[in-house]
Protein backbone atom coordinates (compact mmCIF):
# COMPACT_ATOMS: atom_id res chain seq x y z
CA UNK A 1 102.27 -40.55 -153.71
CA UNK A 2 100.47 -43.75 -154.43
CA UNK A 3 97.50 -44.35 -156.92
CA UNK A 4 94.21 -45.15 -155.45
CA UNK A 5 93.22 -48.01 -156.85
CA UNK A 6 89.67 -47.72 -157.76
CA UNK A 7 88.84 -50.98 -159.79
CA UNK A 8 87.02 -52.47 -157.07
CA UNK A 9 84.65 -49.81 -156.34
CA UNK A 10 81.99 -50.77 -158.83
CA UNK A 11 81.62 -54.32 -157.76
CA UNK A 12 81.78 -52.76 -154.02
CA UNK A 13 78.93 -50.04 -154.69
CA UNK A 14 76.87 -52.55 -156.63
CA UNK A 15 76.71 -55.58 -153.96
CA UNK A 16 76.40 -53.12 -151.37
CA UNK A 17 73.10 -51.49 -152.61
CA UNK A 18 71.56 -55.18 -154.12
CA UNK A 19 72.20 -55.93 -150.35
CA UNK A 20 70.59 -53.14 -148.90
CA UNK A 21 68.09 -53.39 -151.71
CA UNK A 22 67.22 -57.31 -149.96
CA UNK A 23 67.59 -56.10 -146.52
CA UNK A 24 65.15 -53.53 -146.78
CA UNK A 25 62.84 -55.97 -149.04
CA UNK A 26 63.05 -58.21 -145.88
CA UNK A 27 62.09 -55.74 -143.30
CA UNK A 28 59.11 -54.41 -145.29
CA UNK A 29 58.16 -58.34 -146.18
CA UNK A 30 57.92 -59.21 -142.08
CA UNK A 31 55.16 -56.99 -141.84
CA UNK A 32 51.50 -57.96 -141.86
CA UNK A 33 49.46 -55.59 -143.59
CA UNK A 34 45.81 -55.84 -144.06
CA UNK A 35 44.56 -57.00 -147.39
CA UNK A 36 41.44 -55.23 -147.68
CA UNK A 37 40.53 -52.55 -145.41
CA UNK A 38 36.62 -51.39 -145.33
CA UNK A 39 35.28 -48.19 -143.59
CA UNK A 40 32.60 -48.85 -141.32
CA UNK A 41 29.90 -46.72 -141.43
CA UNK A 42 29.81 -43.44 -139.82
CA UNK A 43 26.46 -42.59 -137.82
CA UNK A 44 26.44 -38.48 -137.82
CA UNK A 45 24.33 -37.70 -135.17
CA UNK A 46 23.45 -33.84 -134.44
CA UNK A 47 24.95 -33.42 -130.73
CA UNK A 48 22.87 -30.40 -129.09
CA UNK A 49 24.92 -27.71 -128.19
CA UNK A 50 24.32 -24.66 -126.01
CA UNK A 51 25.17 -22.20 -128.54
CA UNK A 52 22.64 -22.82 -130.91
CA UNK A 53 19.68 -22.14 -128.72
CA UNK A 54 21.39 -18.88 -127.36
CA UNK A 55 21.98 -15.88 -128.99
CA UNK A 56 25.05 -14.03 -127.76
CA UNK A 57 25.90 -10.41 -128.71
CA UNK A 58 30.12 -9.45 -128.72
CA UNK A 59 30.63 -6.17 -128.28
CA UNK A 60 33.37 -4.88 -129.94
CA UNK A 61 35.34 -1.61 -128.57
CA UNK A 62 34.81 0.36 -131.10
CA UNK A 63 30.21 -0.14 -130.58
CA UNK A 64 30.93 0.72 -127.00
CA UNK A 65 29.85 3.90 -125.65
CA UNK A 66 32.47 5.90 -125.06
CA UNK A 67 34.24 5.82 -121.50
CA UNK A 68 34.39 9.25 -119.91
């Protein structure tokens, strides 16, 4: 049974990740993204609703009278 020859591999493993190292560099270089984002100001404004001017009662089973 043959040897595997394995003198090559570190040359092979090293070019192969500095060129996946560029490529990716490349791909992330092609996007635009912005330089300085600001938040614009948020006006809170207190929407009515129509459970704050109601009161509501839940009855739970247990404050029911009981069913005969």
């Amino acid at each position: 049974m043959p040897q595997l020859d394995t003198s090559t591999w570190f040359i092979t493993i090293l070019s192969m990740m500095i060129s996946l190292f560029s490529l990716i560099q490349l791909k992330f270089h092609k996007y635009a993204y912005p330089a300085n984002p600001t938040p614009t100001g948020l006006k809170l404004t207190k929407q009515p609703t129509p459970w704050n001017s109601k009161w509501t009662k839940i009855y739970s089973p247990l404050s029911l009278p009981p069913q005969l």
